[in-house]
C-alpha atoms as a PDB file:
ATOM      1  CA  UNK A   1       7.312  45.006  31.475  1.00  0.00           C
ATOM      2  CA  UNK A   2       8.450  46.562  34.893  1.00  0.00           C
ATOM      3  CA  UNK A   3       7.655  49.890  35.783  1.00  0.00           C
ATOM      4  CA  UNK A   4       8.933  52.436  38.800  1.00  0.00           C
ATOM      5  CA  UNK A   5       7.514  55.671  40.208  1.00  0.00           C
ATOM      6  CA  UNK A   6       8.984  59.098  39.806  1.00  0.00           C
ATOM      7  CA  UNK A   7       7.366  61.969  40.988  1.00  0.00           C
ATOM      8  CA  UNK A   8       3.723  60.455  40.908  1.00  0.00           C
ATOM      9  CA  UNK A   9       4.389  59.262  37.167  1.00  0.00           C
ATOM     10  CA  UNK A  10       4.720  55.659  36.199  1.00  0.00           C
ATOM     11  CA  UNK A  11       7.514  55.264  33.797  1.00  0.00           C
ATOM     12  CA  UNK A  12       8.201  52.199  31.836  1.00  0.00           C
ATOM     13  CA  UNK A  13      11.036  50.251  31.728  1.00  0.00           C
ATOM     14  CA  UNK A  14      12.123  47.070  29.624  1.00  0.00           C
ATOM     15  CA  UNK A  15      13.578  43.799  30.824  1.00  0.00           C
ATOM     16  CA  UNK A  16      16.971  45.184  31.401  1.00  0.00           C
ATOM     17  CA  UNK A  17      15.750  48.550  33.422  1.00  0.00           C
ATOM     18  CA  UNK A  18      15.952  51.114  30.321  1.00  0.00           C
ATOM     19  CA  UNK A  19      13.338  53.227  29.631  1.00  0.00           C
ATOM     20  CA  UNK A  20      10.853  52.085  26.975  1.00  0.00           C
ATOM     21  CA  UNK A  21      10.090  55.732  26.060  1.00  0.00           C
ATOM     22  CA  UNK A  22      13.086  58.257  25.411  1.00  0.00           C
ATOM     23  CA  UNK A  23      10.626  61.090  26.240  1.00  0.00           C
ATOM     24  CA  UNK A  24      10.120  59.646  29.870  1.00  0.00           C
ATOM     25  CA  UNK A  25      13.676  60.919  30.633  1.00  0.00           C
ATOM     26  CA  UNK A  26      14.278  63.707  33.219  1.00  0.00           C
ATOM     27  CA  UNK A  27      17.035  64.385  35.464  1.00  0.00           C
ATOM     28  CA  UNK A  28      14.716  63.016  38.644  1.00  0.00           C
ATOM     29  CA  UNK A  29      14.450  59.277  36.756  1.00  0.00           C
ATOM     30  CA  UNK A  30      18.166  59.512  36.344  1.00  0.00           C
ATOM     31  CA  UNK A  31      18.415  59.867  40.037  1.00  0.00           C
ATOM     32  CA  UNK A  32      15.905  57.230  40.558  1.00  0.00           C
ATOM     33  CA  UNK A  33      17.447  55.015  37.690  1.00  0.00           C
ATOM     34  CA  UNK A  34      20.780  55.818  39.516  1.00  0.00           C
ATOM     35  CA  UNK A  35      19.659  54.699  42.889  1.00  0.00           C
ATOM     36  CA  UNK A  36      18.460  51.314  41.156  1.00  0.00           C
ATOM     37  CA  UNK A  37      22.084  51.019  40.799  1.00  0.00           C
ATOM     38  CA  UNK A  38      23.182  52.346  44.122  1.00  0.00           C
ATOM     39  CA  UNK A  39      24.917  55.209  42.027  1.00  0.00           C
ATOM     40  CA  UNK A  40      24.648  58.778  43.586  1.00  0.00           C
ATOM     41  CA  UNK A  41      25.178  61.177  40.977  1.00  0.00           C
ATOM     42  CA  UNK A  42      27.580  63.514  40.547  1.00  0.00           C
ATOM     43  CA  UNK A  43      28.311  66.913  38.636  1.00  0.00           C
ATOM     44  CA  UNK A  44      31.011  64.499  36.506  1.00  0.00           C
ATOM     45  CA  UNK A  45      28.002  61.651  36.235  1.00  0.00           C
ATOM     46  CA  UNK A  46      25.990  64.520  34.419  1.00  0.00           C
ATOM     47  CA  UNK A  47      28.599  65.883  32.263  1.00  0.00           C
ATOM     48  CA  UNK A  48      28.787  62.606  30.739  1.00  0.00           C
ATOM     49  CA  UNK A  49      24.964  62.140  30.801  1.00  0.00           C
ATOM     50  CA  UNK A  50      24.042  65.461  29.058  1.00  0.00           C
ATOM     51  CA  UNK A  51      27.212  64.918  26.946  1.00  0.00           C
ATOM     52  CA  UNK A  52      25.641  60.875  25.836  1.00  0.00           C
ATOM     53  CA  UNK A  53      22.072  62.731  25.073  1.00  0.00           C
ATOM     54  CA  UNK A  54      23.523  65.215  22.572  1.00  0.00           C
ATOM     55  CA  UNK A  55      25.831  62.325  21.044  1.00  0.00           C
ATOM     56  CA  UNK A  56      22.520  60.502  21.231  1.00  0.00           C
ATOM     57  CA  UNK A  57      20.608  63.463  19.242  1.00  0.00           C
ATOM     58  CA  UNK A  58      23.326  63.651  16.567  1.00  0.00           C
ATOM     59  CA  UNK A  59      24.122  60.039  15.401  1.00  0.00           C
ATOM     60  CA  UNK A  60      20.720  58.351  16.808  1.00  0.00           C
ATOM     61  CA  UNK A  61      22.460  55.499  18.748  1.00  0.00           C
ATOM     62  CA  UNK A  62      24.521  54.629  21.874  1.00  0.00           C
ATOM     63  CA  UNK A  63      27.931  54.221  21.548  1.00  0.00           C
ATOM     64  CA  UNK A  64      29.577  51.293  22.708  1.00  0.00           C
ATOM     65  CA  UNK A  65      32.527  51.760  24.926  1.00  0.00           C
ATOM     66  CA  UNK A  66      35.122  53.027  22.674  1.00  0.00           C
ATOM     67  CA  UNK A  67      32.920  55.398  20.772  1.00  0.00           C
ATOM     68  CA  UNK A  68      31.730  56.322  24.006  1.00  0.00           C
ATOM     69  CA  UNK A  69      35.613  57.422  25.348  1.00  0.00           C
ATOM     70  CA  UNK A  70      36.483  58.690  22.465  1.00  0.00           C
ATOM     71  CA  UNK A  71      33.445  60.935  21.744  1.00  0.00           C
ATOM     72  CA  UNK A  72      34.008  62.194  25.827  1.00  0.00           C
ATOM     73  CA  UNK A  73      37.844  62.609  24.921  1.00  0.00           C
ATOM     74  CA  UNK A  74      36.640  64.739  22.316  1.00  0.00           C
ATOM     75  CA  UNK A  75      34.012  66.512  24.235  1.00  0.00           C
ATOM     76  CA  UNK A  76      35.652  66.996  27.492  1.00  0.00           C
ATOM     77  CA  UNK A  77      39.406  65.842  27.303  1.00  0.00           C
ATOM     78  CA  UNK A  78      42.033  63.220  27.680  1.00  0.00           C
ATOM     79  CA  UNK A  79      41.684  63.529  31.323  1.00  0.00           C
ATOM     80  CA  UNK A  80      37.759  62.049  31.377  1.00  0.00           C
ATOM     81  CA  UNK A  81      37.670  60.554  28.360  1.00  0.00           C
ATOM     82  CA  UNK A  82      39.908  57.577  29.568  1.00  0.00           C
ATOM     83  CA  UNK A  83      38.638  54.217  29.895  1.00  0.00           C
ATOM     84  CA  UNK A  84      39.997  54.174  33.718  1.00  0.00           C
ATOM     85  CA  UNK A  85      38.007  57.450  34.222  1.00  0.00           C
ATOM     86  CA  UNK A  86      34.912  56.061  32.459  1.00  0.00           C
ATOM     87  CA  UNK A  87      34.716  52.692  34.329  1.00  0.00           C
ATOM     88  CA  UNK A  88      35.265  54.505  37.862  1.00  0.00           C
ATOM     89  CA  UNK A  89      32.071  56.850  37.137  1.00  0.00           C
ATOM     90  CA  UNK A  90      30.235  53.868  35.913  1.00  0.00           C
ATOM     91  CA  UNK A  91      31.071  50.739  37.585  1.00  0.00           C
ATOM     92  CA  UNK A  92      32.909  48.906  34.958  1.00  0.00           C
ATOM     93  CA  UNK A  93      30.374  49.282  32.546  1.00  0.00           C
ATOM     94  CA  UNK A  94      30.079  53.158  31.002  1.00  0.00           C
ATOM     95  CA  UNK A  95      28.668  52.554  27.705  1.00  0.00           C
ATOM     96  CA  UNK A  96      25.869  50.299  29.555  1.00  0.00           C
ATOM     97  CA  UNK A  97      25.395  52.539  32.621  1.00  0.00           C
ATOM     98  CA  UNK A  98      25.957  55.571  31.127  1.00  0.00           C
ATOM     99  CA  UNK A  99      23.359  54.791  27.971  1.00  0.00           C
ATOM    100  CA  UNK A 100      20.842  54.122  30.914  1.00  0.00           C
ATOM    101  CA  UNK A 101      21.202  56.530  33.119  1.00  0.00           C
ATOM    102  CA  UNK A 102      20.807  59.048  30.461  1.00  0.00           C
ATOM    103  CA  UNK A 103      17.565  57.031  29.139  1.00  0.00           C
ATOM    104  CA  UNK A 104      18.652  56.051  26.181  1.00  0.00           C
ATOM    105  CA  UNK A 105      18.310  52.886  24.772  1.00  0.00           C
ATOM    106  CA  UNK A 106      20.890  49.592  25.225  1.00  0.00           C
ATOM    107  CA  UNK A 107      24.291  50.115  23.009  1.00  0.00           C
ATOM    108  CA  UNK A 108      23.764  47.005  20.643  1.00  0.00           C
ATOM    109  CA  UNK A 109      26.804  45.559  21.140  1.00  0.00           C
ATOM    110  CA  UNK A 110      26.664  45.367  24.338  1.00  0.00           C
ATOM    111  CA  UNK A 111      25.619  41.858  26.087  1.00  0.00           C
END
């Protein structure tokens, strides 16, 4: 199991860098779990974070990419929830990166 620091705490991570605990999550390991990535985040970064937590907290699962766009489309409009929007913000892979970032755990669809 790896581990990284934040802020004096050691918080667990699986074999693919999520968090093994939801509860570990704050916005300064989404900065460090961001700089993992060399992602710096933005104020659009944390829209969709915050906005993949409450999706998160309502249907207890990660959406994949096109529940993911759609759900944002709904959320926040045509003009970020785009696919081309999405994979800009999260290098190619939003539902992954995104799901991650916001410490939640892997979309199972995704490989």
């Amino acid at each position: 199991m790896n581990h990284m620091l934040v802020a004096g705490r050691r918080i667990a991570l699986d074999k693919d860098g999520y968090l093994v605990s939801l509860t570990d999550w704050s916005e300064p390991v989404a900065e460090a779990l961001a700089q993992q990535e060399a992602l710096v985040l933005s104020a659009e970064h944390w829209q969709i974070l915050l906005l993949l937590r409450s999706f998160y907290a309502e249907f207890q699962l990660s959406p994949a990419n096109r529940p993911l766009i759609k759900y944002v489309a709904l959320k926040l409009g045509p003009e970020q929830g785009n696919s081309l929007h999405l994979n800009l913000l999260f290098k190619g892979a939003p539902a992954k990166l995104a799901a991650k970032l916001a410490g939640l755990p892997k979309p199972t669809n995704c490989l």
